[in-house]
Protein backbone atom coordinates (compact mmCIF):
# COMPACT_ATOMS: atom_id res chain seq x y z
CA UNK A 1 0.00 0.00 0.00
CA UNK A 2 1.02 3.55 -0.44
CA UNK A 3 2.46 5.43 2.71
CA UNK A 4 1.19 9.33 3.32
CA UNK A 5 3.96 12.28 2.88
CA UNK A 6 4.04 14.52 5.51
CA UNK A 7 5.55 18.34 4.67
CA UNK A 8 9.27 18.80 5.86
CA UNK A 9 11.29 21.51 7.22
CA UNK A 10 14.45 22.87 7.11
CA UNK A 11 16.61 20.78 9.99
CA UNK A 12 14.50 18.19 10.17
CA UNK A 13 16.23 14.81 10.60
CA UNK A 14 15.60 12.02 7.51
CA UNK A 15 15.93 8.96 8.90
CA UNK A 16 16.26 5.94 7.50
CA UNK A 17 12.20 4.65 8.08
CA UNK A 18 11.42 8.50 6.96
CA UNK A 19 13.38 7.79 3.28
CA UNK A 20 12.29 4.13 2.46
CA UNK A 21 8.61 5.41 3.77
CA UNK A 22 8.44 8.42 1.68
CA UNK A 23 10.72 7.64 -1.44
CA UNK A 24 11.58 3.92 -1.89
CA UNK A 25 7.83 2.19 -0.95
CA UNK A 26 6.26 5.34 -2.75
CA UNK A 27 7.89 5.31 -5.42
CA UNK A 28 7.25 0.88 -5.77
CA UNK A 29 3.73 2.19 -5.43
CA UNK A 30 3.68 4.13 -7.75
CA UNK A 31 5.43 1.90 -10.32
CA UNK A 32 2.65 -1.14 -9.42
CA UNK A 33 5.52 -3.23 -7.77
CA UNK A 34 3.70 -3.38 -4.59
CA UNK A 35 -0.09 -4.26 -5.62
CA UNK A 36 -2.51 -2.62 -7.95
CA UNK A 37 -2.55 1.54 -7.92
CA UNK A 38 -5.81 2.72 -7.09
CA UNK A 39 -6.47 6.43 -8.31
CA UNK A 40 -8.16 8.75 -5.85
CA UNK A 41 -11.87 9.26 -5.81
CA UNK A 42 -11.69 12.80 -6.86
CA UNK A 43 -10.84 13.00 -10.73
CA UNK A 44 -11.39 16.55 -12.37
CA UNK A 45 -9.44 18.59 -15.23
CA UNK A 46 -9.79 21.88 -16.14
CA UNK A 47 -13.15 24.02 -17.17
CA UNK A 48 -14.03 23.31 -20.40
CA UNK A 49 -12.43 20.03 -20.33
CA UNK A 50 -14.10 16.67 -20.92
CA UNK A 51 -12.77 12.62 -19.49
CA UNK A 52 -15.43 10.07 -20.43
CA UNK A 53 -14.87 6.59 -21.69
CA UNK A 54 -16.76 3.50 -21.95
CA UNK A 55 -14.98 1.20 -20.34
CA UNK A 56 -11.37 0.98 -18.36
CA UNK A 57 -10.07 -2.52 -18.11
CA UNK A 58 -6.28 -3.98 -18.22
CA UNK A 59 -4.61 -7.71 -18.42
CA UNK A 60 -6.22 -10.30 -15.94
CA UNK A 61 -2.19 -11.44 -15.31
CA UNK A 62 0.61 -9.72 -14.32
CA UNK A 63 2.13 -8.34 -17.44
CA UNK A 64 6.21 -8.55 -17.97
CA UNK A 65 8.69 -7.61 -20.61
CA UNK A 66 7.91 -11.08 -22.08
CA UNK A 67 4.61 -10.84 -22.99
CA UNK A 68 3.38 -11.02 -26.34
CA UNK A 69 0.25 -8.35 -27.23
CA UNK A 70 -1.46 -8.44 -30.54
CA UNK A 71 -4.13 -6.32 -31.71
CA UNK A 72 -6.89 -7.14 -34.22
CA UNK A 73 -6.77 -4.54 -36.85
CA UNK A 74 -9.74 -4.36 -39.38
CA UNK A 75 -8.43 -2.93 -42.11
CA UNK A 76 -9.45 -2.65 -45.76
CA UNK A 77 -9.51 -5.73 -47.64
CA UNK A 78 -8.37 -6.29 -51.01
CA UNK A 79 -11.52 -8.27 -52.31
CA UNK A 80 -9.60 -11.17 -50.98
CA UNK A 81 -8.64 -11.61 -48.11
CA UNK A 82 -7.88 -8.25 -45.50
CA UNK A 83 -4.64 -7.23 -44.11
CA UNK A 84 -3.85 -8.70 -40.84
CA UNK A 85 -6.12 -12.09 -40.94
CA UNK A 86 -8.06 -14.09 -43.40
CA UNK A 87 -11.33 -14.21 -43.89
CA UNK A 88 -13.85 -16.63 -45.22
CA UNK A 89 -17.40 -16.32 -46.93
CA UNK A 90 -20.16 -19.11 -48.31
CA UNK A 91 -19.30 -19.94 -51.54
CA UNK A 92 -22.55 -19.02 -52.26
CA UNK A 93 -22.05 -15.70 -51.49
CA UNK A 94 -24.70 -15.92 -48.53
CA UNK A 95 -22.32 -15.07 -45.91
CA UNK A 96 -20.01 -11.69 -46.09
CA UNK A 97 -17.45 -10.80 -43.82
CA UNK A 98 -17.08 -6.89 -44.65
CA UNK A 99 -15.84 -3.39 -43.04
CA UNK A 100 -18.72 -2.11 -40.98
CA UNK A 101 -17.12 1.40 -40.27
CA UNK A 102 -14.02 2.34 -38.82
CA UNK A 103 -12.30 -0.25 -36.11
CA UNK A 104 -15.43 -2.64 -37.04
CA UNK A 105 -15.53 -5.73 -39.00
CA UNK A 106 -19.09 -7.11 -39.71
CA UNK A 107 -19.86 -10.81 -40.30
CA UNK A 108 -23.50 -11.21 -42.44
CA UNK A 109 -25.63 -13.99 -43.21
CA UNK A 110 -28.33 -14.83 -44.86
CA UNK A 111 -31.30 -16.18 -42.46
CA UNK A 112 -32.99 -18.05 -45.43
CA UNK A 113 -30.28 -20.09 -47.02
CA UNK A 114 -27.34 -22.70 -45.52
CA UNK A 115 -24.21 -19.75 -44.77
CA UNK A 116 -21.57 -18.69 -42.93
CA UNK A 117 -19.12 -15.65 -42.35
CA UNK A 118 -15.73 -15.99 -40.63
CA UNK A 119 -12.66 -14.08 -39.47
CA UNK A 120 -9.64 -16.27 -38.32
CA UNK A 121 -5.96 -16.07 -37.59
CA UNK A 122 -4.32 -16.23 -40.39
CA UNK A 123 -1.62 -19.12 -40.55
CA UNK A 124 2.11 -18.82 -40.24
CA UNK A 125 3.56 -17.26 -43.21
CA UNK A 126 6.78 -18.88 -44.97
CA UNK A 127 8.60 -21.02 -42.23
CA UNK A 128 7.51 -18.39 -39.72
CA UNK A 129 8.07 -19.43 -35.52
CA UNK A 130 4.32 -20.65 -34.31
CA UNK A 131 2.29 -17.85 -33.93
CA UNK A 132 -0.83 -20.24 -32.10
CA UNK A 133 -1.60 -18.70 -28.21
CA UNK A 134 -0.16 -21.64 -25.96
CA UNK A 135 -3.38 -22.69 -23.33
CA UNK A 136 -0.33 -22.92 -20.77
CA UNK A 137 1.28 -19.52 -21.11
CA UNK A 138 -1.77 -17.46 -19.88
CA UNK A 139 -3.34 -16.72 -23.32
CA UNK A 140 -5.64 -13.48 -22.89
CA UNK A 141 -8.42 -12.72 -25.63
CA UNK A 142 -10.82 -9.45 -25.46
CA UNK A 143 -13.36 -8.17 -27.93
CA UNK A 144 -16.19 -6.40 -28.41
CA UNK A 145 -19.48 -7.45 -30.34
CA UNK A 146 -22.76 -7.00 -30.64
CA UNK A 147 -25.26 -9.34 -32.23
CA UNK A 148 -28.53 -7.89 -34.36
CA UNK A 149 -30.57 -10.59 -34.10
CA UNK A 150 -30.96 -14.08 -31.67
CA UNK A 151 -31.62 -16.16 -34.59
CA UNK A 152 -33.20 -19.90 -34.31
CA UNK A 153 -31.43 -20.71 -37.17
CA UNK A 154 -28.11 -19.58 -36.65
CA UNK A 155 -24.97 -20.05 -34.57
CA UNK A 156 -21.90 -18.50 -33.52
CA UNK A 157 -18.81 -18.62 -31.52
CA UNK A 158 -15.91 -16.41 -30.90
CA UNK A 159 -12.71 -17.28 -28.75
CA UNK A 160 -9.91 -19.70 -28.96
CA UNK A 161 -10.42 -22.84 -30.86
CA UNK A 162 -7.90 -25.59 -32.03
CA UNK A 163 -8.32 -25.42 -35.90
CA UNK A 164 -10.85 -22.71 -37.02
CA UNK A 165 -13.75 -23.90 -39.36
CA UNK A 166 -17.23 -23.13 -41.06
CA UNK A 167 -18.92 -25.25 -38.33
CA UNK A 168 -18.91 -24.23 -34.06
CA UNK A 169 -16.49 -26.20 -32.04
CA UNK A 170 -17.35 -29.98 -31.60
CA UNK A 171 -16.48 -30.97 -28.12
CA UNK A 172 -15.79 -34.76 -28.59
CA UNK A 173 -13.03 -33.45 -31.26
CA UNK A 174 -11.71 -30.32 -30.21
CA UNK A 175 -10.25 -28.27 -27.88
CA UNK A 176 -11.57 -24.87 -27.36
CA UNK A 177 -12.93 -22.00 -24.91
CA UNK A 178 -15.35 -18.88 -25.97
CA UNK A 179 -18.73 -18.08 -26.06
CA UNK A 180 -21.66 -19.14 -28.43
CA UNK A 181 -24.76 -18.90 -29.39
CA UNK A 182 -26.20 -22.49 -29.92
CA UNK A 183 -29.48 -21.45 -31.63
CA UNK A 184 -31.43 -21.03 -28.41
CA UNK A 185 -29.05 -19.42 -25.78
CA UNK A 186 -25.87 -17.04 -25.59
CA UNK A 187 -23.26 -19.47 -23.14
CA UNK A 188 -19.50 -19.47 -22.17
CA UNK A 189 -18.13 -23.20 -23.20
CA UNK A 190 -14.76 -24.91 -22.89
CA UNK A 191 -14.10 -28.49 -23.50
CA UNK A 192 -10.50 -30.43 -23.58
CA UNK A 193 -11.71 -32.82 -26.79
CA UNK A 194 -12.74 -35.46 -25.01
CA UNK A 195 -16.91 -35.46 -26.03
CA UNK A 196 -17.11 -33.32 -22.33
CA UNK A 197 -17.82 -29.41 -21.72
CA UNK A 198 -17.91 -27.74 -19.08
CA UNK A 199 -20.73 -24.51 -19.87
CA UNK A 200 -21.21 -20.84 -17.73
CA UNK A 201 -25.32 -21.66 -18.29
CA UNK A 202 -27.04 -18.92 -20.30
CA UNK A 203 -25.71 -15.55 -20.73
CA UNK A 204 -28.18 -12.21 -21.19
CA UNK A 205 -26.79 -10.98 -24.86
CA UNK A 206 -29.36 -8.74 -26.10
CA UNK A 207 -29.61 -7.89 -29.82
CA UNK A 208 -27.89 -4.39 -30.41
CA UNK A 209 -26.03 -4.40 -27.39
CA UNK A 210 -22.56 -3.82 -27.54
CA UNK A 211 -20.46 -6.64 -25.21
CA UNK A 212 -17.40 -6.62 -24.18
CA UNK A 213 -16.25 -10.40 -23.42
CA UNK A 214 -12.73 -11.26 -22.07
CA UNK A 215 -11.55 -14.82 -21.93
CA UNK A 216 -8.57 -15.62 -19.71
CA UNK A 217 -6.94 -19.49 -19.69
CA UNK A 218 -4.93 -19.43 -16.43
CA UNK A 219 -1.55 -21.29 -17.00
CA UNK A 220 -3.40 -24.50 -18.06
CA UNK A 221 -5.48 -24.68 -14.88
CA UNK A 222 -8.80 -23.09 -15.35
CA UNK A 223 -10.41 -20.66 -17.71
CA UNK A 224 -11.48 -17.28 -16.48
CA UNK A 225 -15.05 -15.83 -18.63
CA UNK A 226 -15.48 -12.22 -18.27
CA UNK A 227 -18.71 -9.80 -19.62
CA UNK A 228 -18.95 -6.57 -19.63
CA UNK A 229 -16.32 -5.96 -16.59
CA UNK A 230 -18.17 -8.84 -14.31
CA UNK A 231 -16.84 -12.42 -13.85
CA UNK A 232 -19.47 -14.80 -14.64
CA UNK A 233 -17.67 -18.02 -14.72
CA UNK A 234 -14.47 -20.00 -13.57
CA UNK A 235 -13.99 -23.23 -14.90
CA UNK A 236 -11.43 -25.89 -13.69
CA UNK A 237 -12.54 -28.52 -15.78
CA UNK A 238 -12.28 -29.74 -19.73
CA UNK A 239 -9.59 -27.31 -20.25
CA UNK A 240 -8.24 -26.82 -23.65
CA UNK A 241 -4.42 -27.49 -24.01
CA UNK A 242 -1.64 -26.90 -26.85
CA UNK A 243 -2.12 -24.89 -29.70
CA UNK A 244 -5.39 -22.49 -29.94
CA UNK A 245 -5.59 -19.89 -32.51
CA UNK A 246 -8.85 -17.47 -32.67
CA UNK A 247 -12.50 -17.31 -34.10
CA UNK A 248 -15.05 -15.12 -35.47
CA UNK A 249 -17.68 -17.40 -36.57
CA UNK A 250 -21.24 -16.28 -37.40
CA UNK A 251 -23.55 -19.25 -39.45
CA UNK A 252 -26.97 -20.42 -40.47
CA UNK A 253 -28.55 -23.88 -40.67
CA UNK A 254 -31.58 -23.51 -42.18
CA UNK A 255 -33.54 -21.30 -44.34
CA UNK A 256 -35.93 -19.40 -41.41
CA UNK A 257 -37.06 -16.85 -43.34
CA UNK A 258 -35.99 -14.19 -40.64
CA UNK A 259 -33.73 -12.14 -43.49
CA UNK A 260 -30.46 -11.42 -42.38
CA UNK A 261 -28.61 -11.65 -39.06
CA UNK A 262 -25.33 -9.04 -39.17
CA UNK A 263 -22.37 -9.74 -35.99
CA UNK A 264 -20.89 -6.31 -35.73
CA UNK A 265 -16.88 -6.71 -33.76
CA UNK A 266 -14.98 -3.82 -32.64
CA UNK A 267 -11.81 -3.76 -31.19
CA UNK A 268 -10.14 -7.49 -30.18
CA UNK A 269 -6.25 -7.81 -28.71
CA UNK A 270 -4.85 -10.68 -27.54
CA UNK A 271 -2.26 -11.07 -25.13
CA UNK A 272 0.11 -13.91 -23.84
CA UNK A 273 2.44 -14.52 -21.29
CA UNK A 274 6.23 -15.67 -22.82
CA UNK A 275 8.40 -16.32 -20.03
């Protein structure tokens, strides 16, 4: 914790519990080497000023010089594939994955036909070091989406998978954790490939809300589900291991004759812990 100054004057004796209260556990303090800085209650700037922001989070670990951080950037696209990750569509052309403003990717599909829309990372590039998020080095995944429509005939999932695909995550074949929208219900879902999952139970995701979800896989021990700001689930059990890269999957079934279902996603960094 952080030790009160008091005011000096001239001839006043520093003594040795004086200088490492006031200037050596301070100044740790201050640098976060002695537990998390709070900021005082009272926060004001000048007149005619403004602070606002939506949310204020950081890294659910300790952070270190080793860590690897990697931000989701969605950028233009070439009519291909866009800069930083690939993409993938229905052949049919039911599905889009397309800009939806700027920092916002949107992932459309088509209610009344078989579709889906995807963004995925993109695979190592010529002999390039493994660029997968290691479940045992604290992998780290925030984004923000919001869904237009609770769909009976579609599904989703975003979060860390083993191999991305067209369909969600089969738990009797692959590892994974993130949430997803089954066709009935919005849940948080992990499962170590073994045909078992362990499941949050059903999450409040209203259409045209904007979410903010952060998944956290603890050194291989249990997975941490965040949304917006609020824990809502730690599971110890059918933990994904190895290799996990990430999803953005948005797909329908069935025709339903509901139109079409847009998944709008802001902002999404990942982090991981190296050391």
């Amino acid at each position: 914790m952080a030790f009160p100054v008091s005011s000096r004057t001239t001839g006043t004796l520093i003594t040795e519990s004086i200088w490492n209260s006031d200037i050596v556990d301070n100044l740790n303090y201050l640098k976060g080497l002695a537990g998390p800085v709070l900021i005082e209650d009272d926060l004001s700037l000048a007149t005619g000023k403004a602070l606002s922001a939506d949310l204020i989070y950081a890294g659910r670990y300790t952070v270190s010089r080793a860590v690897r951080r990697v931000k989701i950037d969605w950028k233009a696209h070439d009519g291909t594939n866009f800069t930083d990750f690939d993409h993938d569509e229905d052949f049919a052309a039911w599905g889009k994955t397309q800009e939806g403003g700027t920092g916002q990717l949107v992932l459309e599909i088509d209610n009344n036909q078989a579709c889906f829309a995807r963004a995925f990372q993109r695979v190592e590039q010529n002999n390039a070091l493994n660029n997968a998020w290691q479940a045992a080095s604290d992998p780290y995944f925030v984004f923000e989406f919001s869904p237009s429509v609770n769909s009976g005939f579609s599904e989703a999932f975003i979060g860390f998978r083993q191999t991305p695909g067209a369909d969600r995550p089969l738990p009797a074949a692959e590892k994974y954790a993130g949430i997803m929208w089954t066709g009935a219900i919005w849940v948080f879902e992990n499962s170590d490939g073994s045909g078992s999952v362990a499941t949050s139970g059903t999450l409040t995701i209203n259409p045209g809300s904007r979410n903010i979800v952060e998944i956290y896989i603890v050194g291989g021990t249990k997975v941490e589900y965040w949304l917006n700001g609020a824990l809502i689930a730690t599971k110890t059990t059918f933990l994904p291991t190895g290799d996990l890269e990430w999803e953005f999957l948005s797909k329908c079934n069935a025709g339903g004759g509901v139109g079409k279902t847009y998944t709008t996603l802001g902002e999404a960094v990942l982090q991981e812990n190296l050391a």
